[in-house]
Protein backbone atom coordinates (compact mmCIF):
# COMPACT_ATOMS: atom_id res chain seq x y z
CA UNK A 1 -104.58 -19.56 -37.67
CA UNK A 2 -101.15 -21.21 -38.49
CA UNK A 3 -98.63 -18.81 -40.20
CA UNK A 4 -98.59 -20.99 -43.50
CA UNK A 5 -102.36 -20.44 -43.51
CA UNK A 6 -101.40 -16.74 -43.25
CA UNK A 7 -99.23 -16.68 -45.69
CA UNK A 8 -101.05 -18.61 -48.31
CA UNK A 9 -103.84 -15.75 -47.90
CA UNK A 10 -102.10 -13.75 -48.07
CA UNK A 11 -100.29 -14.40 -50.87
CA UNK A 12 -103.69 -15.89 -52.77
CA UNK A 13 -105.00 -12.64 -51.72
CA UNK A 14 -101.76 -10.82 -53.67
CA UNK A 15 -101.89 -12.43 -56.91
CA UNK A 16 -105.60 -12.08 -57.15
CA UNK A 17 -105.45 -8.14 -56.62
CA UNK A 18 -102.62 -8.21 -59.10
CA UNK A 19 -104.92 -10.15 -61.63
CA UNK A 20 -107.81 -7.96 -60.95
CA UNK A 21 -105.69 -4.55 -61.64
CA UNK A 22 -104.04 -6.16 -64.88
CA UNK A 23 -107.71 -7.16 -66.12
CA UNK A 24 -109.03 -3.53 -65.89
CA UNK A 25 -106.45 -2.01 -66.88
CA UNK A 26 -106.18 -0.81 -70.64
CA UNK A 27 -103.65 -2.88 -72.07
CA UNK A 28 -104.19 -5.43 -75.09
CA UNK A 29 -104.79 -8.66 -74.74
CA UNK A 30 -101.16 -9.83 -75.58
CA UNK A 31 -99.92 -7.19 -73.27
CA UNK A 32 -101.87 -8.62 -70.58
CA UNK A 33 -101.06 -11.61 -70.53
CA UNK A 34 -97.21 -11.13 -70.50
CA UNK A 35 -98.19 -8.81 -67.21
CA UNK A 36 -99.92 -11.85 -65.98
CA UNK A 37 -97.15 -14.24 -66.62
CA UNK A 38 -94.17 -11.51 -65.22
CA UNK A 39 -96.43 -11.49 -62.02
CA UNK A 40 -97.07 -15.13 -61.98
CA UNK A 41 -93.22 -15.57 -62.28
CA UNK A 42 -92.43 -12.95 -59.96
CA UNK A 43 -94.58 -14.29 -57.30
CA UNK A 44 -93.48 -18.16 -57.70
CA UNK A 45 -89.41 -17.05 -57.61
CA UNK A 46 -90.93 -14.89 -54.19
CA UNK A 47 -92.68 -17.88 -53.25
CA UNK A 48 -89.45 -20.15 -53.76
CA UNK A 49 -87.55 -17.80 -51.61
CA UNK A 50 -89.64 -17.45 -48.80
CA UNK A 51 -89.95 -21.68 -48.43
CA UNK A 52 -86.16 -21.51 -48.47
CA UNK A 53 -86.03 -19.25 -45.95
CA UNK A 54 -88.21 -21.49 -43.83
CA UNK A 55 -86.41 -24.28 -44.53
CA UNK A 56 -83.28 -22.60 -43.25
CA UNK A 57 -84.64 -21.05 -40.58
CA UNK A 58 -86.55 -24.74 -39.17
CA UNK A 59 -83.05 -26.44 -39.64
CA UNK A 60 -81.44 -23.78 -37.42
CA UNK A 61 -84.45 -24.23 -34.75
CA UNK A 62 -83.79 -28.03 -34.74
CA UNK A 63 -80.05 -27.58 -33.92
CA UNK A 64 -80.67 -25.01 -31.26
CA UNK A 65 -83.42 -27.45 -29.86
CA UNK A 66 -80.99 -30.27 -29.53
CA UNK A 67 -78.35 -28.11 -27.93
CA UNK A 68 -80.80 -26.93 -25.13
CA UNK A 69 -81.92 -30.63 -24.90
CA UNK A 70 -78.58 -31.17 -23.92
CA UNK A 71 -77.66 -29.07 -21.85
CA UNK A 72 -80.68 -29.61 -19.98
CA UNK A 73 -79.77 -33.08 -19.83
CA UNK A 74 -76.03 -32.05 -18.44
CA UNK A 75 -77.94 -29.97 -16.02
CA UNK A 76 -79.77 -32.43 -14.87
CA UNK A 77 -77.12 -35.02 -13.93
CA UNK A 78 -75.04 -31.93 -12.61
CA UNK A 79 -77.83 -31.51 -10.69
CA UNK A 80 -78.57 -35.22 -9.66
CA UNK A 81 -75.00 -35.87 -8.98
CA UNK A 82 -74.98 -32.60 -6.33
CA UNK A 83 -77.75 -33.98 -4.84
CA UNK A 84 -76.01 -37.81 -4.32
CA UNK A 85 -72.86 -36.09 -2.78
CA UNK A 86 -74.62 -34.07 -0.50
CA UNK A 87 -76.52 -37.08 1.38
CA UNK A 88 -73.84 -39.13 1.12
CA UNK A 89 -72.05 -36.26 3.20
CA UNK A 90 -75.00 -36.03 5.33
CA UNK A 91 -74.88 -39.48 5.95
CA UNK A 92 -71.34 -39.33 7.32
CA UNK A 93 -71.73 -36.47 8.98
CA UNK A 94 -75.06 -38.11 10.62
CA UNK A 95 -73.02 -41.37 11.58
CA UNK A 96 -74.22 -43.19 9.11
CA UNK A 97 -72.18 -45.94 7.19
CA UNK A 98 -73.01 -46.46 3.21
CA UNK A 99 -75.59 -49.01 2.51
């Protein structure tokens, strides 16, 4: 299960306890309903936070991501270039003229 999944449940699962316990409780009608719409608003600015925080935190995971891409890339043609110099030193030390 993905973690949005997760989170939608759990969150679905949140307001709907939060509806049930306003609906038994012994309030009026008007009373109830301003309970309702506090906790509707309460869980949509929570809501609002949370994607923002996501949002953030997926934008920080896609600069990271390049800058390993990078350097694996540097690492690589480090690498690569090590590898060139040290049979091209073989190849001298063998006898062997550059072709």
């Amino acid at each position: 299960m993905s973690t949005k999944s997760t989170i939608a449940i759990a969150l679905t699962a949140l307001a709907a306890g939060a509806a049930i316990g306003l609906l038994l409780a012994p309030a009026s009608g008007a009373d109830t309903r301003k309970k309702l719409a506090k906790k509707g608003s309460d869980l949509k600015d929570r809501l609002k936070d949370m994607l923002e925080e996501g949002s953030d935190l997926i934008g920080k995971l896609k600069d990271d991501a390049e800058e390993l891409a990078t350097k694996a890339k540097d690492t690589a043609n480090t690498a690569k270039d090590r590898v060139k110099d040290a049979a091209q030193e073989a190849r001298a030390t063998a006898g062997y003229s550059k072709s």
